[in-house]
C-alpha atoms as a PDB file:
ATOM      1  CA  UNK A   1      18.462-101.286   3.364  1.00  0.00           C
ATOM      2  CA  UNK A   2      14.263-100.418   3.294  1.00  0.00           C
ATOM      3  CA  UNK A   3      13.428 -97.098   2.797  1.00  0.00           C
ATOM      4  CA  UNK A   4      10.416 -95.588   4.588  1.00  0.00           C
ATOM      5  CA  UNK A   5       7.829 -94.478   3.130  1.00  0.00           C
ATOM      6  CA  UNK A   6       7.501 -90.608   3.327  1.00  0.00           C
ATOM      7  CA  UNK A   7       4.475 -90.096   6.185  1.00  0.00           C
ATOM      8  CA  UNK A   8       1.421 -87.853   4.701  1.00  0.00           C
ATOM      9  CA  UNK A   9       1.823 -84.657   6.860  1.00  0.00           C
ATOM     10  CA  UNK A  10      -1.397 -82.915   6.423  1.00  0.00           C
ATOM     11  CA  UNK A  11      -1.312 -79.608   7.268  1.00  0.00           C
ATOM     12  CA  UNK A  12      -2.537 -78.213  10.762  1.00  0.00           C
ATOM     13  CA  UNK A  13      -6.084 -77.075  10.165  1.00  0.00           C
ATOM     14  CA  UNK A  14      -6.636 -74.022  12.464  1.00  0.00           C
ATOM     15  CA  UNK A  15      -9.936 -73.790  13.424  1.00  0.00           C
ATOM     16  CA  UNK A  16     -12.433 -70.844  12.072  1.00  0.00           C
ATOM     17  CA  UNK A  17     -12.284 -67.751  14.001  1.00  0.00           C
ATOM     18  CA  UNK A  18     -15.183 -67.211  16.412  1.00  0.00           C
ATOM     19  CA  UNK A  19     -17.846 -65.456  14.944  1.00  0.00           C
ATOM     20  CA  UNK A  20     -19.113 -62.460  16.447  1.00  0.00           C
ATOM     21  CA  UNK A  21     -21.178 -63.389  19.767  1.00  0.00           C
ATOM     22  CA  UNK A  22     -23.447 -60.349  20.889  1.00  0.00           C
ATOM     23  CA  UNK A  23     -23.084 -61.726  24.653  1.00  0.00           C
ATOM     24  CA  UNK A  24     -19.173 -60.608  24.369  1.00  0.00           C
ATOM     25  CA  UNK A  25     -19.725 -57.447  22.558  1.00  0.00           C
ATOM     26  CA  UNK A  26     -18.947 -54.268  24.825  1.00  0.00           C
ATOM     27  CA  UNK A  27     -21.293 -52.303  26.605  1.00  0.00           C
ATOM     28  CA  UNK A  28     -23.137 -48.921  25.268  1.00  0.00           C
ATOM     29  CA  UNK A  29     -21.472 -47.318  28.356  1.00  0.00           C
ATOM     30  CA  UNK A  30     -18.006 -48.911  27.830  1.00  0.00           C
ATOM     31  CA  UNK A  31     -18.157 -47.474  23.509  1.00  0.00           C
ATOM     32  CA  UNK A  32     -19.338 -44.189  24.627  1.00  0.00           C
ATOM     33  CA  UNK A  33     -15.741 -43.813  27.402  1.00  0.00           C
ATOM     34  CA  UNK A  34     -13.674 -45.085  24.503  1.00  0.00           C
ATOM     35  CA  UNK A  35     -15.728 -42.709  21.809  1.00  0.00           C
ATOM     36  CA  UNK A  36     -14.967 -39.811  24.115  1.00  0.00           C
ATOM     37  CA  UNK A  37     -11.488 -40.744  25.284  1.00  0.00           C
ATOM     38  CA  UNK A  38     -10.943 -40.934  21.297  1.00  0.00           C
ATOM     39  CA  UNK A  39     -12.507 -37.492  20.300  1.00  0.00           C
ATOM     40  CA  UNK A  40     -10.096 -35.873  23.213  1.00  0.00           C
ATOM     41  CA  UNK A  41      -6.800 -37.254  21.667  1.00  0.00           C
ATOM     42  CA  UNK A  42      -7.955 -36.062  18.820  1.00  0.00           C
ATOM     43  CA  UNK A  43      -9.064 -33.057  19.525  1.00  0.00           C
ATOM     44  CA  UNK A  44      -5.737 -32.363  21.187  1.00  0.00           C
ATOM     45  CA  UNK A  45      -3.275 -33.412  18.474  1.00  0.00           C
ATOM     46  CA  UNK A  46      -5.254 -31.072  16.028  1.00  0.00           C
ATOM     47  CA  UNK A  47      -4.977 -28.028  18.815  1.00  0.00           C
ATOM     48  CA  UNK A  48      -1.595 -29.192  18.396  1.00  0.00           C
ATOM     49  CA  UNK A  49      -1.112 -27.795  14.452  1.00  0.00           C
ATOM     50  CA  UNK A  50       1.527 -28.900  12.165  1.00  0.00           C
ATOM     51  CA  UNK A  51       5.194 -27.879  13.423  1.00  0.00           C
ATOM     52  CA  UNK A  52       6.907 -24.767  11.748  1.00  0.00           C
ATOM     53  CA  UNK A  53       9.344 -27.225  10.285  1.00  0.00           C
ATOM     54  CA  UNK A  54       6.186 -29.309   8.122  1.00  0.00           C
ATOM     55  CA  UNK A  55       5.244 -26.244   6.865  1.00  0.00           C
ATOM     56  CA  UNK A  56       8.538 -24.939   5.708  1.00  0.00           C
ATOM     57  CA  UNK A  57       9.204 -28.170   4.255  1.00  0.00           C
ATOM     58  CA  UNK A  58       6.156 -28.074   2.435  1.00  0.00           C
ATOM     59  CA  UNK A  59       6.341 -25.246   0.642  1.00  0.00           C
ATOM     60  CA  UNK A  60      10.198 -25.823  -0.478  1.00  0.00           C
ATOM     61  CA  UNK A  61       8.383 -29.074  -1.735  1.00  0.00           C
ATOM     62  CA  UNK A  62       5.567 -26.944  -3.274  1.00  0.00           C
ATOM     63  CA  UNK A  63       8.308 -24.367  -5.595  1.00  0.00           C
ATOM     64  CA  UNK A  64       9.317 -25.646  -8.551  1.00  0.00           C
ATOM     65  CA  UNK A  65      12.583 -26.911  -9.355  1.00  0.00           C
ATOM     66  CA  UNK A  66      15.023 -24.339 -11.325  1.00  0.00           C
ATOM     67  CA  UNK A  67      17.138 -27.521 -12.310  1.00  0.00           C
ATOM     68  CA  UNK A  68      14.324 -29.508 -14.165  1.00  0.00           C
ATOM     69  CA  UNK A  69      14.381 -27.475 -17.001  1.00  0.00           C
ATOM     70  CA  UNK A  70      18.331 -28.621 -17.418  1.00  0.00           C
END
């Protein structure tokens, strides 16, 4: 019985990613909605503060440990 001869698989070359293209790039007007759109979430989670719980949690983590002297 022949054998067959193992076929060369090269490996799938993917092609290079696009480089940047100016012509796709959004508009100054389209940046400036997402820039403010942004700034409001933002704005809004740090209105927001850190919950009671963080904060108590914190500062258990902040005391030192009676037991590491042991």
């Amino acid at each position: 019985m022949k054998r067959k001869k193992p076929m060369n698989r090269q490996r799938s070359r993917q092609p290079p990613p696009p480089s940047f293209n100016p012509s796709r790039a959004l508009g100054r007007d389209i940046q400036a909605q997402i820039g403010d759109q942004l700034r409001a979430l933002h704005d809004d989670i740090v209105r927001q503060g850190v919950p009671e719980r963080f904060v108590d949690l914190l500062a258990r983590l902040d005391k030192p440990d009676d037991k590491q002297g042991e």
